[in-house]
N, C-alpha and C. Protein backbone atom coordinates (compact mmCIF):
# COMPACT_ATOMS: atom_id res chain seq x y z
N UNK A 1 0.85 -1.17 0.00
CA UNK A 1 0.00 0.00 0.00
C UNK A 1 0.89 1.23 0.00
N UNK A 2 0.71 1.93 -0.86
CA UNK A 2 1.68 3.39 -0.78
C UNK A 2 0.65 4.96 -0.77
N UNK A 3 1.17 5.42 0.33
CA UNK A 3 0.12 6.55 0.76
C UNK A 3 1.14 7.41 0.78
N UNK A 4 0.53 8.60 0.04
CA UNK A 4 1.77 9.67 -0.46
C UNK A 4 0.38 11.37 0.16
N UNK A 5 1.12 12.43 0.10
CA UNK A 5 0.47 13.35 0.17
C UNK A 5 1.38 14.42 -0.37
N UNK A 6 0.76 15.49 -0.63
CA UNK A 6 0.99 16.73 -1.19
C UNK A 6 1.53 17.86 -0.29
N UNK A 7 2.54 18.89 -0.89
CA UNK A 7 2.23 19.86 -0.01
C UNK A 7 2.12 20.79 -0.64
N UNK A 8 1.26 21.68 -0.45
CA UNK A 8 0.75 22.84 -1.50
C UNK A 8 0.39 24.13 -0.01
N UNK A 9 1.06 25.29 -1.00
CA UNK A 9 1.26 26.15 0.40
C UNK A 9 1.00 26.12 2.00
N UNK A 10 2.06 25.45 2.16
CA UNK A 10 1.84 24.97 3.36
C UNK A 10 0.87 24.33 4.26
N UNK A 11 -0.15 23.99 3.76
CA UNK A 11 -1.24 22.95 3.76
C UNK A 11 -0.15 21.45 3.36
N UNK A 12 -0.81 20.33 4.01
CA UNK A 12 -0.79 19.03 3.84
C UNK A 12 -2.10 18.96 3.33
N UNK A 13 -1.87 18.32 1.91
CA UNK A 13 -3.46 17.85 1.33
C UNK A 13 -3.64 16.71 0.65
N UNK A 14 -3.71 15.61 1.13
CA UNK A 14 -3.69 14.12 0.05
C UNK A 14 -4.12 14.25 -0.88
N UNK A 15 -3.68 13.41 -1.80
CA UNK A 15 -4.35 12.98 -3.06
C UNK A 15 -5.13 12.24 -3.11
N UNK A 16 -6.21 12.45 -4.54
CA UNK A 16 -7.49 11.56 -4.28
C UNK A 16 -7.14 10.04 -3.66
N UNK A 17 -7.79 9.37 -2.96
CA UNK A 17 -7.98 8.55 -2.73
C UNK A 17 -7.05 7.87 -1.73
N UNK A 18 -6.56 8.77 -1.06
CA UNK A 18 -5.30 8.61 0.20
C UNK A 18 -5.83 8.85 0.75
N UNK A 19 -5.46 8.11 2.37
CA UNK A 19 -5.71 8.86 3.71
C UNK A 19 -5.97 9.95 4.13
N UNK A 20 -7.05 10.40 4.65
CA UNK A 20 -7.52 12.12 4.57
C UNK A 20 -8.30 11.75 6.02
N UNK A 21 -8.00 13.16 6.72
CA UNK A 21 -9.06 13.11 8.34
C UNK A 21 -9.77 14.56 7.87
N UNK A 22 -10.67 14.54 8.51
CA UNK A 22 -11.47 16.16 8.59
C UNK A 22 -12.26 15.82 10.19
N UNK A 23 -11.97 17.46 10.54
CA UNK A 23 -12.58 18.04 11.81
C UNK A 23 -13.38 19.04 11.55
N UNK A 24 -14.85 18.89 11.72
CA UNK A 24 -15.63 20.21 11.75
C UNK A 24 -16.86 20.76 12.64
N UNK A 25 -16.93 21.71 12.94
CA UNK A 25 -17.94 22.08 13.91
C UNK A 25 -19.57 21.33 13.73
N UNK A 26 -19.45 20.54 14.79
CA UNK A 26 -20.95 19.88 14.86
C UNK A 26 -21.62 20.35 16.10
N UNK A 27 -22.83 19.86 16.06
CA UNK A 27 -23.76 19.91 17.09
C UNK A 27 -23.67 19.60 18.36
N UNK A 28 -24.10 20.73 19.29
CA UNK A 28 -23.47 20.63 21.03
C UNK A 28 -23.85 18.80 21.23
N UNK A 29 -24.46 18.11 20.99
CA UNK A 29 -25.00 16.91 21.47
C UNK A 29 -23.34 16.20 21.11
N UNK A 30 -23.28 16.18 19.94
CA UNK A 30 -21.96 15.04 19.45
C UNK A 30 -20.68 15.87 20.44
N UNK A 31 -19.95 15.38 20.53
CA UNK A 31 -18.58 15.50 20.79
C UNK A 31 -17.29 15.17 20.29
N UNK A 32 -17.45 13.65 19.62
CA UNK A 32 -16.49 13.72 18.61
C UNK A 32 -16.89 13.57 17.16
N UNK A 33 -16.45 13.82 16.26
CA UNK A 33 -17.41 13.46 14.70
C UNK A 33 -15.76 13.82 13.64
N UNK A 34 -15.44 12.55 12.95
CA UNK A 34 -13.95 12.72 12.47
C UNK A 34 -14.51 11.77 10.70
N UNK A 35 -14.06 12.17 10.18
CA UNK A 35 -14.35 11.63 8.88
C UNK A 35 -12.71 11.13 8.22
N UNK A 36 -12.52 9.58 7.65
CA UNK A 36 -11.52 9.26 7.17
C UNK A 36 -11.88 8.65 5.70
N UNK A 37 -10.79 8.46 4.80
CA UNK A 37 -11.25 8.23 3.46
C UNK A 37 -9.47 7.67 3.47
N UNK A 38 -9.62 6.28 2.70
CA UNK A 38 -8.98 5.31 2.46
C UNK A 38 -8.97 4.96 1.46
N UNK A 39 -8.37 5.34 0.33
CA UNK A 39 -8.23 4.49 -1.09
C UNK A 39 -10.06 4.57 -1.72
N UNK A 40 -10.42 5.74 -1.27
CA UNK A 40 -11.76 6.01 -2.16
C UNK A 40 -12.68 5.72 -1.09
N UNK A 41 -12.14 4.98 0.14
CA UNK A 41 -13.57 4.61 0.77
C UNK A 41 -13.09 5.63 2.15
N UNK A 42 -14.95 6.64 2.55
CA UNK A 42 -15.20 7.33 3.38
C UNK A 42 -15.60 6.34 4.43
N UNK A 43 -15.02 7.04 5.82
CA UNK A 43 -15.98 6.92 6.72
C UNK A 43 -15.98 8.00 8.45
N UNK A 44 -17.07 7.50 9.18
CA UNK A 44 -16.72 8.41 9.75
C UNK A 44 -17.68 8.24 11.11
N UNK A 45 -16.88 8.52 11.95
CA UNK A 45 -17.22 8.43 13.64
C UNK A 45 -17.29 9.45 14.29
N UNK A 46 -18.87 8.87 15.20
CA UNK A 46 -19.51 10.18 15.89
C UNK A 46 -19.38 9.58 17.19
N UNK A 47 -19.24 10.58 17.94
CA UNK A 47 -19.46 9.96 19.69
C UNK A 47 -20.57 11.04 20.32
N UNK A 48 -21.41 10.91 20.89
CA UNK A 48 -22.37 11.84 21.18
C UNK A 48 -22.62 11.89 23.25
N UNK A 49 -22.76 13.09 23.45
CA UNK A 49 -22.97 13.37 24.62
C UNK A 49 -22.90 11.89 25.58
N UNK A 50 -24.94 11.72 25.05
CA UNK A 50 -25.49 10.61 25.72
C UNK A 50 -24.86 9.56 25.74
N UNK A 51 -23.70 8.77 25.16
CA UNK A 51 -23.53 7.98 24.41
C UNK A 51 -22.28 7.56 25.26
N UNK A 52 -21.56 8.83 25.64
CA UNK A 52 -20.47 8.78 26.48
C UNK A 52 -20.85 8.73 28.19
N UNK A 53 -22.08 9.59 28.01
CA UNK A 53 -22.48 9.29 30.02
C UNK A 53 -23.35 7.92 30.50
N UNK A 54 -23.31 7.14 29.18
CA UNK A 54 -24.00 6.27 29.03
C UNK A 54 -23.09 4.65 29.63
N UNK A 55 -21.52 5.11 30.08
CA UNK A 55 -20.44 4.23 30.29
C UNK A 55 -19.99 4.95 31.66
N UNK A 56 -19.08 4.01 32.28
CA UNK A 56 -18.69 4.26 33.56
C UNK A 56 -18.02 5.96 33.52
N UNK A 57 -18.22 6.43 34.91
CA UNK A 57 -17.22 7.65 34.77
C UNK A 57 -15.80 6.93 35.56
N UNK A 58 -15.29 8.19 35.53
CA UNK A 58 -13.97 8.33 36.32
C UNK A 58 -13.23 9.20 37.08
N UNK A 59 -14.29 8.79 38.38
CA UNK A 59 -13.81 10.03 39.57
C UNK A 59 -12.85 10.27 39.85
N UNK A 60 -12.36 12.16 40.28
CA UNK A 60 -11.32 12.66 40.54
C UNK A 60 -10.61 11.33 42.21
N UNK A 61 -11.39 11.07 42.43
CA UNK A 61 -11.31 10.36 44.00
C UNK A 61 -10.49 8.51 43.39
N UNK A 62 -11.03 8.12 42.29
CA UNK A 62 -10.58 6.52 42.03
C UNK A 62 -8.88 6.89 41.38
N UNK A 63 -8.03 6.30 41.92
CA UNK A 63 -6.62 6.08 41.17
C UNK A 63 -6.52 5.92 39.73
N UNK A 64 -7.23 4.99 39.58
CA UNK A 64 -6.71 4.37 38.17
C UNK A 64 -8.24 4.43 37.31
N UNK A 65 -8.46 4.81 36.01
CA UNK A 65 -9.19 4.36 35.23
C UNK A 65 -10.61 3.70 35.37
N UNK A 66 -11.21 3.23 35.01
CA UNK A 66 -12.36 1.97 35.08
C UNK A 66 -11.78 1.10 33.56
N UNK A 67 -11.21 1.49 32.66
CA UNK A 67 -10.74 0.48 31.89
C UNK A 67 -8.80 0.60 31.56
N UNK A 68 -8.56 -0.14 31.36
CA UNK A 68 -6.53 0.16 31.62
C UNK A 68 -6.19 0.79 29.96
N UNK A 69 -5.49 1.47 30.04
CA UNK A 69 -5.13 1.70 28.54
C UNK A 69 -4.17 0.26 27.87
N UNK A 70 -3.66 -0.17 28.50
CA UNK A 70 -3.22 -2.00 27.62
C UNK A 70 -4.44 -2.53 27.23
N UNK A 71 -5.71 -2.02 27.66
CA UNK A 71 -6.95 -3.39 27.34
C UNK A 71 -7.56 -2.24 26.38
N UNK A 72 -7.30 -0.85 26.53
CA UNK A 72 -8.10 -0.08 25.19
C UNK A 72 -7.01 -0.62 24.02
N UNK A 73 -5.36 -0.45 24.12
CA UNK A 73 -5.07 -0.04 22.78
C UNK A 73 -5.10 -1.82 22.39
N UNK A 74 -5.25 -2.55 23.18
CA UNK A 74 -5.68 -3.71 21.80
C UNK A 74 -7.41 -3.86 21.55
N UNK A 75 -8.00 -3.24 22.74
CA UNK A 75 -9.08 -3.51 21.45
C UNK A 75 -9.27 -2.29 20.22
N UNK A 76 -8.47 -1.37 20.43
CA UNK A 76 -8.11 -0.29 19.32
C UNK A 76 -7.28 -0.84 18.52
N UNK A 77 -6.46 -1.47 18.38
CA UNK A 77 -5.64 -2.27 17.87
C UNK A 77 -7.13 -3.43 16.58
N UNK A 78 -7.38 -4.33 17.49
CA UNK A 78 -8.92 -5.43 16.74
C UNK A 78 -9.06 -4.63 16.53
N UNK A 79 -10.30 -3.77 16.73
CA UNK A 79 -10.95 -2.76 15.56
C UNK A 79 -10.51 -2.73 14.15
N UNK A 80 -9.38 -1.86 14.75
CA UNK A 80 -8.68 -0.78 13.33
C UNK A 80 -8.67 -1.97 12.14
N UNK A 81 -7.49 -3.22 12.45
CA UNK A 81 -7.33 -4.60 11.66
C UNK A 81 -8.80 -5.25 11.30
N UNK A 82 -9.66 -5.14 11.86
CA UNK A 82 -10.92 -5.49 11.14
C UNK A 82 -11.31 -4.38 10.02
N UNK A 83 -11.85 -3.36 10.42
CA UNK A 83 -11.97 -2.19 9.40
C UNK A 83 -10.97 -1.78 8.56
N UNK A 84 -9.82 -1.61 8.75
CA UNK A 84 -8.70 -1.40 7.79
C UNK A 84 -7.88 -2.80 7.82
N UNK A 85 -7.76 -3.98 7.34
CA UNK A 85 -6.48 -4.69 7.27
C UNK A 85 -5.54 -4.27 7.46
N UNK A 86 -4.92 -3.72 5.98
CA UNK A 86 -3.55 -2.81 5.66
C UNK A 86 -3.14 -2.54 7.60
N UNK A 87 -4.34 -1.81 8.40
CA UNK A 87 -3.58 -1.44 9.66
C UNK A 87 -2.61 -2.66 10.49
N UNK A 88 -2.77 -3.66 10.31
CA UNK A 88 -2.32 -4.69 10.89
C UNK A 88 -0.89 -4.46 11.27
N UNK A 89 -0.18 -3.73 10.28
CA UNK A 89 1.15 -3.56 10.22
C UNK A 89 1.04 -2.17 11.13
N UNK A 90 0.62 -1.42 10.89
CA UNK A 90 0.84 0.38 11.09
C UNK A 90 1.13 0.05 12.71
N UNK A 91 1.75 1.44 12.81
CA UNK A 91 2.50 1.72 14.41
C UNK A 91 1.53 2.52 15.08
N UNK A 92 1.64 1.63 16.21
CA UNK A 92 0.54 2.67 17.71
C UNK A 92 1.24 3.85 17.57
N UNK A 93 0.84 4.88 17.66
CA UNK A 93 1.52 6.17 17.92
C UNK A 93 1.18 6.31 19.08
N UNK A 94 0.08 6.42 19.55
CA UNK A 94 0.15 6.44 21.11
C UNK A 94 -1.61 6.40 21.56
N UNK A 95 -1.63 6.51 22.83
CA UNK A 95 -3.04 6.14 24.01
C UNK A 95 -2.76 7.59 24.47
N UNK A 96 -4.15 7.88 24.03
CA UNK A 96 -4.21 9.47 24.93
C UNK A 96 -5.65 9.18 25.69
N UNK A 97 -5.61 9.93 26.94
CA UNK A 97 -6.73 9.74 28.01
C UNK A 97 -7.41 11.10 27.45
N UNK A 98 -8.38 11.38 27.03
CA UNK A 98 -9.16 12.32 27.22
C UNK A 98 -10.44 13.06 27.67
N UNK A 99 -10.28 14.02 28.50
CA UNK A 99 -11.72 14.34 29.70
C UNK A 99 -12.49 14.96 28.85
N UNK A 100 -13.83 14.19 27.88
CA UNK A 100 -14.84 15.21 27.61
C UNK A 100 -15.67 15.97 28.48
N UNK A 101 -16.01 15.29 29.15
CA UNK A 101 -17.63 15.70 30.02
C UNK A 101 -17.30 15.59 31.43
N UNK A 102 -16.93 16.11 32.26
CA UNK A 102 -17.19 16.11 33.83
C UNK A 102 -16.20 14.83 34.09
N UNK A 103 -16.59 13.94 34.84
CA UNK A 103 -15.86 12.71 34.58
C UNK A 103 -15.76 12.00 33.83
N UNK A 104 -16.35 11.92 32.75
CA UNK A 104 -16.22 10.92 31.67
C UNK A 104 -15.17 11.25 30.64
N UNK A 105 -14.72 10.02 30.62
CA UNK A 105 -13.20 10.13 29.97
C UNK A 105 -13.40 9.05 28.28
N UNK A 106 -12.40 9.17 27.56
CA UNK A 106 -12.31 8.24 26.33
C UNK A 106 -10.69 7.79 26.38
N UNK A 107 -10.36 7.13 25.92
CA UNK A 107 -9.07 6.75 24.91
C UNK A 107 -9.11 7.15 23.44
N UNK A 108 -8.02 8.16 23.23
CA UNK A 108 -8.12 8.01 21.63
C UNK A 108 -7.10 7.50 21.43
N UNK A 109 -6.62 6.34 20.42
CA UNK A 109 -5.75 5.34 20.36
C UNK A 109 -5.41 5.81 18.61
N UNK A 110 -4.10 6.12 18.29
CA UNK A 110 -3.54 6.59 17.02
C UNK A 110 -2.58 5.86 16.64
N UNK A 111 -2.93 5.02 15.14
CA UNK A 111 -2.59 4.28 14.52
C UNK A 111 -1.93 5.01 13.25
N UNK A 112 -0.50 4.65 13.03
CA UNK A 112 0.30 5.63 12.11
C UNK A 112 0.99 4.98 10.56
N UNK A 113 0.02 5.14 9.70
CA UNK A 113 -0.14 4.18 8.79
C UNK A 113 1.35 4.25 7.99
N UNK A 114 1.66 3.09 7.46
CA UNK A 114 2.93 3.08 6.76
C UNK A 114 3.59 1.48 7.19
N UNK A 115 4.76 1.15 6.53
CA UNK A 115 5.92 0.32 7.34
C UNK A 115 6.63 0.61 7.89
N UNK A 116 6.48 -0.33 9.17
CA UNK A 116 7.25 0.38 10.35
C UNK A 116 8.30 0.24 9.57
N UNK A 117 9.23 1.06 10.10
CA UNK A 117 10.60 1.62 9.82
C UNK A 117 11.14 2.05 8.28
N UNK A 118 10.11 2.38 7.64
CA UNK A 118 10.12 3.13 6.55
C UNK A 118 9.87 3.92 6.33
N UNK A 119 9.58 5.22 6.15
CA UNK A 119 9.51 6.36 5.97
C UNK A 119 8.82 7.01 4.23
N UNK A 120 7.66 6.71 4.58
CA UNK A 120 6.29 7.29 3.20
C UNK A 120 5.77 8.18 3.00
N UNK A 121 6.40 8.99 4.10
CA UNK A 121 5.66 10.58 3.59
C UNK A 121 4.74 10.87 4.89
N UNK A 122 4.76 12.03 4.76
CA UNK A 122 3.80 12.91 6.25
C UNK A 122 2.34 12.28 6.04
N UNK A 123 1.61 11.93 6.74
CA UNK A 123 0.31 11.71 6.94
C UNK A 123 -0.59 11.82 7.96
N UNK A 124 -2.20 11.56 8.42
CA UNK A 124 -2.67 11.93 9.57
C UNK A 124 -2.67 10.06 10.29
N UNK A 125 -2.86 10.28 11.13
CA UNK A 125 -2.82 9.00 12.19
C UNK A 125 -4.44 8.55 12.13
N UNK A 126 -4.42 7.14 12.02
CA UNK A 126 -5.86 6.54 11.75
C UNK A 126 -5.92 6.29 13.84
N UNK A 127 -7.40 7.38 13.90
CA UNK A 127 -7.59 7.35 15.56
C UNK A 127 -8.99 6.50 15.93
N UNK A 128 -8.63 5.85 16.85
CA UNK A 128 -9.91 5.05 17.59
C UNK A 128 -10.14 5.14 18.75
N UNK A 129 -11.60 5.53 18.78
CA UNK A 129 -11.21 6.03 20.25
C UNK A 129 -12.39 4.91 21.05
N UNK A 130 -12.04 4.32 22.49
CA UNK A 130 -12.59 3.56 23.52
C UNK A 130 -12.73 3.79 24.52
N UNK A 131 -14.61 3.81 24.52
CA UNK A 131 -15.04 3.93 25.97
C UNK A 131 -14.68 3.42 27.04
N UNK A 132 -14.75 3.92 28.52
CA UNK A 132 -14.18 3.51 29.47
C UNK A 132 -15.05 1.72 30.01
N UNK A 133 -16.47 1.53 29.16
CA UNK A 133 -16.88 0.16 29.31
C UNK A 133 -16.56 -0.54 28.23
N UNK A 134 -15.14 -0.20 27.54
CA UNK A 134 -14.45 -1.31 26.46
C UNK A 134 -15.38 -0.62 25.11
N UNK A 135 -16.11 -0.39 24.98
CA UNK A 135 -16.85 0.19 23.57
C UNK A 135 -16.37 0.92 22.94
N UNK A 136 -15.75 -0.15 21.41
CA UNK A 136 -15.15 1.12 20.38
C UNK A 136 -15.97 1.68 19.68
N UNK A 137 -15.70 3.10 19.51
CA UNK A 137 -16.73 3.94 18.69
C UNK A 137 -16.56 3.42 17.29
N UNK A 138 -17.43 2.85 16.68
CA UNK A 138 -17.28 2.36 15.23
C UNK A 138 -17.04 3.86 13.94
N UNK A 139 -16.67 3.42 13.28
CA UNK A 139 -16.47 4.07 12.23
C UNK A 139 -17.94 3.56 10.66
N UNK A 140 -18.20 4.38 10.56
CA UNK A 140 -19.60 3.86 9.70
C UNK A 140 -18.90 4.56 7.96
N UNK A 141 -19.81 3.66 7.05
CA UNK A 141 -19.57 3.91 5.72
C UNK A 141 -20.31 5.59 5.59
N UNK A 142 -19.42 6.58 4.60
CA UNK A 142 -20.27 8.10 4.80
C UNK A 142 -19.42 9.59 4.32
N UNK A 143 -19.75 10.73 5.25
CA UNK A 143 -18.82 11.53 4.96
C UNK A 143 -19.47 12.43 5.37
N UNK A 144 -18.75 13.56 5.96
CA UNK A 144 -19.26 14.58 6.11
C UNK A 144 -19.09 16.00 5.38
N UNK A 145 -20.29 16.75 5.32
CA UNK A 145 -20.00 18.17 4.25
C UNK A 145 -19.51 19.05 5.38
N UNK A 146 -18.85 19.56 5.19
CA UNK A 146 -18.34 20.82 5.73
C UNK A 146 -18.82 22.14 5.10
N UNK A 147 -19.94 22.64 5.51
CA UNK A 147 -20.54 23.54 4.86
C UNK A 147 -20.26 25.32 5.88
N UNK A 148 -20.37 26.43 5.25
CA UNK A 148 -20.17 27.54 6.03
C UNK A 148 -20.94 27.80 7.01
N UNK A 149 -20.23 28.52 8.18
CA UNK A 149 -21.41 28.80 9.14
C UNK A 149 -22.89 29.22 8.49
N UNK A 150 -23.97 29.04 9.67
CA UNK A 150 -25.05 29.88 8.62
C UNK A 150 -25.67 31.37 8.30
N UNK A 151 -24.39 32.27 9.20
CA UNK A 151 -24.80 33.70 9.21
C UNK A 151 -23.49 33.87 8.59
N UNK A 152 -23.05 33.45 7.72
CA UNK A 152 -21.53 34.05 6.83
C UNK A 152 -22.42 34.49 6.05
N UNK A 153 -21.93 35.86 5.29
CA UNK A 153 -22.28 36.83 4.36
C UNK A 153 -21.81 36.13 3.16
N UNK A 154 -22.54 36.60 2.42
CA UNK A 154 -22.17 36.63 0.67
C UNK A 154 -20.65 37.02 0.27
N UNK A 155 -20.85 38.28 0.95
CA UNK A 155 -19.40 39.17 0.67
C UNK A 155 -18.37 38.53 1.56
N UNK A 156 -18.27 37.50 2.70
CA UNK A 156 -17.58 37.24 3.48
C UNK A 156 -16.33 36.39 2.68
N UNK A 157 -17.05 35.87 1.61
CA UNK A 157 -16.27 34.69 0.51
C UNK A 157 -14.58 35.06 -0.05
N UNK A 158 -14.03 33.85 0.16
CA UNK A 158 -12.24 34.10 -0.03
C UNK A 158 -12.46 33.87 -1.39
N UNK A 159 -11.50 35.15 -2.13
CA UNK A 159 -11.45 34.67 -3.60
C UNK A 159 -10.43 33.43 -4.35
N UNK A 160 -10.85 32.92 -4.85
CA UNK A 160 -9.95 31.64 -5.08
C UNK A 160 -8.53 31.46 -5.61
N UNK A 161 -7.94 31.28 -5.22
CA UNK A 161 -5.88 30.84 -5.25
C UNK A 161 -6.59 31.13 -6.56
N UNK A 162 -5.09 31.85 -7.32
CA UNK A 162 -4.60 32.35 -8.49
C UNK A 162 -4.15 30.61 -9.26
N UNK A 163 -4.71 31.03 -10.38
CA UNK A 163 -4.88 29.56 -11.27
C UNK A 163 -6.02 28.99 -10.95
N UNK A 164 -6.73 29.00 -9.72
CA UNK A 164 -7.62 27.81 -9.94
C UNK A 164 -9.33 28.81 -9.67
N UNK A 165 -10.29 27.78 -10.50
CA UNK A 165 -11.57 28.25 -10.70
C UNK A 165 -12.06 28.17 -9.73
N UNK A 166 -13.61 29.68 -9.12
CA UNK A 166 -14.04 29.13 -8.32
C UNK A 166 -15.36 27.95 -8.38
């Protein structure tokens, strides 16, 4: 598998059908919502409020966790190798603990596509993230539009890079 990307004024921007992440402003309910595209195929994971208070918390008062990060990053690990094969090989980049909501916490677990110890070019990290009751947030077939706020003006519009149409 060879995953290459572009760099065009200082933007990182893949080429069709490479590895691509997008982040965009969603609705107070969701909390996480990440869109990936793999060799033509979209997809894309939502984690929502309810969804997260819906699993153990993790009081300032308990030591450790309610789930260990060794038991998230392999089932982040299964996941990814079910949904992506190709990941089978790719390198953990790392287990990050993160506090959305009051006590409720996630794992986002980042998978860094390539052969290990080869060097293919800059890319984004394929992330999975696991609830503190073992539940990986699935990734669904899809995509999301990234459309303008809805009180941007007419006149607010960037005129388009020199050479290209708008």
């Amino acid at each position: 598998m060879k995953i290459t990307t572009l760099l065009i004024l200082g933007v990182l921007l893949p080429p069709p059908g490479a590895l691509a992440a997008e982040r965009i402003l969603v609705p107070a309910e969701t909390l996480i919502q990440q869109a990936w595209t793999l060799s033509g195929r979209s997809l894309v994971c939502t984690l929502s409020n309810s969804e997260i208070r819906s699993t153990p918390a993790w009081s300032e008062s308990a030591p450790c966790p309610p789930l260990s990060p060794r038991v998230a990053g392999s089932l982040a690990r299964a996941y990814a190798t079910n949904t992506i094969p190709e990941s089978a090989t790719w390198r953990c980049e790392g287990i990050t603990l993160m506090n959305l909501v009051e006590d409720w916490w996630v794992y986002k677990v980042s998978f860094l596509p390539g052969i290990p110890g080869q060097f293919s070019g800059p890319f984004l990290p394929f992330e999975v993230y696991v609830l503190m009751n073992g539940t990986v947030v699935a990734y669904r077939p899809g995509s999301i539009t990234n459309s303008p706020p809805p009180n941007r003006n007419e006149g607010d519009a960037k005129p388009p890079l020199p050479g290209r149409s708008p």
